[in-house]
C-alpha atoms as a PDB file:
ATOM      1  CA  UNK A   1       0.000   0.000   0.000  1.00  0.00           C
ATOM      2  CA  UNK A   2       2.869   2.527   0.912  1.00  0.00           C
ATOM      3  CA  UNK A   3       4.200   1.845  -2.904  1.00  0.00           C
ATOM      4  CA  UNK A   4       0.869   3.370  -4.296  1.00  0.00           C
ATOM      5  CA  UNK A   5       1.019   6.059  -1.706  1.00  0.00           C
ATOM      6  CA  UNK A   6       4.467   6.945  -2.744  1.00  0.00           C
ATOM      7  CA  UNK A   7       3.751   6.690  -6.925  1.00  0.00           C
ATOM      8  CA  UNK A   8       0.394   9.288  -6.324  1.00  0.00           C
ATOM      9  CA  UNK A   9       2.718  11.157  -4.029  1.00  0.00           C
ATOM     10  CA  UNK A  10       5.175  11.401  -6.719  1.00  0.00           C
ATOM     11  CA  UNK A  11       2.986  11.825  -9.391  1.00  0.00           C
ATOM     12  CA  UNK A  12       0.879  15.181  -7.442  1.00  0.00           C
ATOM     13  CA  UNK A  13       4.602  16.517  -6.834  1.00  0.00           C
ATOM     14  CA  UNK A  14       4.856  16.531 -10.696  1.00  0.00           C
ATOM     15  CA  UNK A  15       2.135  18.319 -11.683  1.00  0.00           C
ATOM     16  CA  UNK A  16       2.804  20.524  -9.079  1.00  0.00           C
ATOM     17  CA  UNK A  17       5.837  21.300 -10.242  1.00  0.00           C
ATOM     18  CA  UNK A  18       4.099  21.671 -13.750  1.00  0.00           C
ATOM     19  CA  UNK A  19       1.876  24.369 -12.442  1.00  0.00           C
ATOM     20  CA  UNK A  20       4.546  26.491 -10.691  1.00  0.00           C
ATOM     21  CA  UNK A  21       6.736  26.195 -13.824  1.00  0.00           C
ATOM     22  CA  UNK A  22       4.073  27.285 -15.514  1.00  0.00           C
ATOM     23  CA  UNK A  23       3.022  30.185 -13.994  1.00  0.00           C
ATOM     24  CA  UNK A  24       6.942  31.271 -13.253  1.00  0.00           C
ATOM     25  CA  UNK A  25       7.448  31.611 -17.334  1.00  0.00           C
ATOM     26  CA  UNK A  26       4.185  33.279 -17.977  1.00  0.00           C
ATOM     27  CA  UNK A  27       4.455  36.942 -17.245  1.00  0.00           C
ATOM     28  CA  UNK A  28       0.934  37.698 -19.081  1.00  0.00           C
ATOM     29  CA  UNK A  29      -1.262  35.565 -17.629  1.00  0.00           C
ATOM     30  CA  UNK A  30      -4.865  36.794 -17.229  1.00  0.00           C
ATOM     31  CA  UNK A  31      -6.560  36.982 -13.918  1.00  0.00           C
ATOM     32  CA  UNK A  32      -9.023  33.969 -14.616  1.00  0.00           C
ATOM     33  CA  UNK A  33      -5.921  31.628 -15.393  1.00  0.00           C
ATOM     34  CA  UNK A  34      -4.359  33.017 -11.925  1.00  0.00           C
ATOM     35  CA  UNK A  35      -7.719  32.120 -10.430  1.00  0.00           C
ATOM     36  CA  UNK A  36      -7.853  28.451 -12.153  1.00  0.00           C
ATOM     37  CA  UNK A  37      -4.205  27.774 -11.443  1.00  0.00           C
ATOM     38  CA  UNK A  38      -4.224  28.509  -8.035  1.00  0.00           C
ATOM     39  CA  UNK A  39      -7.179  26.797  -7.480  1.00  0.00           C
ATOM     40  CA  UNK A  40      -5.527  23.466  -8.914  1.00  0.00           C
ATOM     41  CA  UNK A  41      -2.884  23.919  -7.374  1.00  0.00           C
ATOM     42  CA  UNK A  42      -4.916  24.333  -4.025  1.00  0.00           C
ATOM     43  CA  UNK A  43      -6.349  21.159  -4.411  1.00  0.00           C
ATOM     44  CA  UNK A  44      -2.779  19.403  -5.507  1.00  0.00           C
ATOM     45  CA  UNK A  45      -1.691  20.740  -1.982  1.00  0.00           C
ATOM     46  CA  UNK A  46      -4.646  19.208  -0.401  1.00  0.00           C
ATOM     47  CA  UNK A  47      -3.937  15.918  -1.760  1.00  0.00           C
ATOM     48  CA  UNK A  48      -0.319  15.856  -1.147  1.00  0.00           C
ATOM     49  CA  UNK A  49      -1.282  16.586   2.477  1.00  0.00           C
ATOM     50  CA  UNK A  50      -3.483  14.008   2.670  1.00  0.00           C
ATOM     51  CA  UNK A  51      -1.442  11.198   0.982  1.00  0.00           C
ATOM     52  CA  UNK A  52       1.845  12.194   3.451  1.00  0.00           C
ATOM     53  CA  UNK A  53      -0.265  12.033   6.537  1.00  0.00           C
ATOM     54  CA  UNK A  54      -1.589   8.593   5.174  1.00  0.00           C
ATOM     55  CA  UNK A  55       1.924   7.049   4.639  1.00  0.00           C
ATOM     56  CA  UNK A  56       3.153   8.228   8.224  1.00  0.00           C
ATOM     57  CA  UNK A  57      -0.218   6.340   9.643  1.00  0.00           C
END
C-alpha cells in the first residue's frame, strides 16, 4: 500500500511542479488563469497533504 502512496505522491509533486513552472514563465497571464491555477494547485496541496499524513499512519 505505501508503494501506491508513494507513486500518487510522486505523481501530485509533478504536476505541481508543472503548475509552478508554468506560472513562473508566464508573465501575461490573465486573472481567470491566476484564479484556475491557483485553485488546482490548491487542491494538488490538499492531496499531497493528505497522501503524506496517510503514509506516516
Amino acid at each position: 500500500m505505501d508503494d501506491k502512496i508513494n507513486e500518487a505522491i510522486k505523481y501530485y509533486l509533478l504536476k505541481r511542479e508543472g503548475l509552478m513552472n508554468y506560472f513562473n514563465n508566464n508573465n501575461n497571464l490573465s486573472v481567470e488563469e491566476i484564479i484556475e491555477n491557483a485553485e488546482e494547485l490548491s487542491i494538488l496541496e490538499y492531496k499531497i497533504t493528505a497522501l503524506q499524513v496517510a503514509l506516516e499512519n
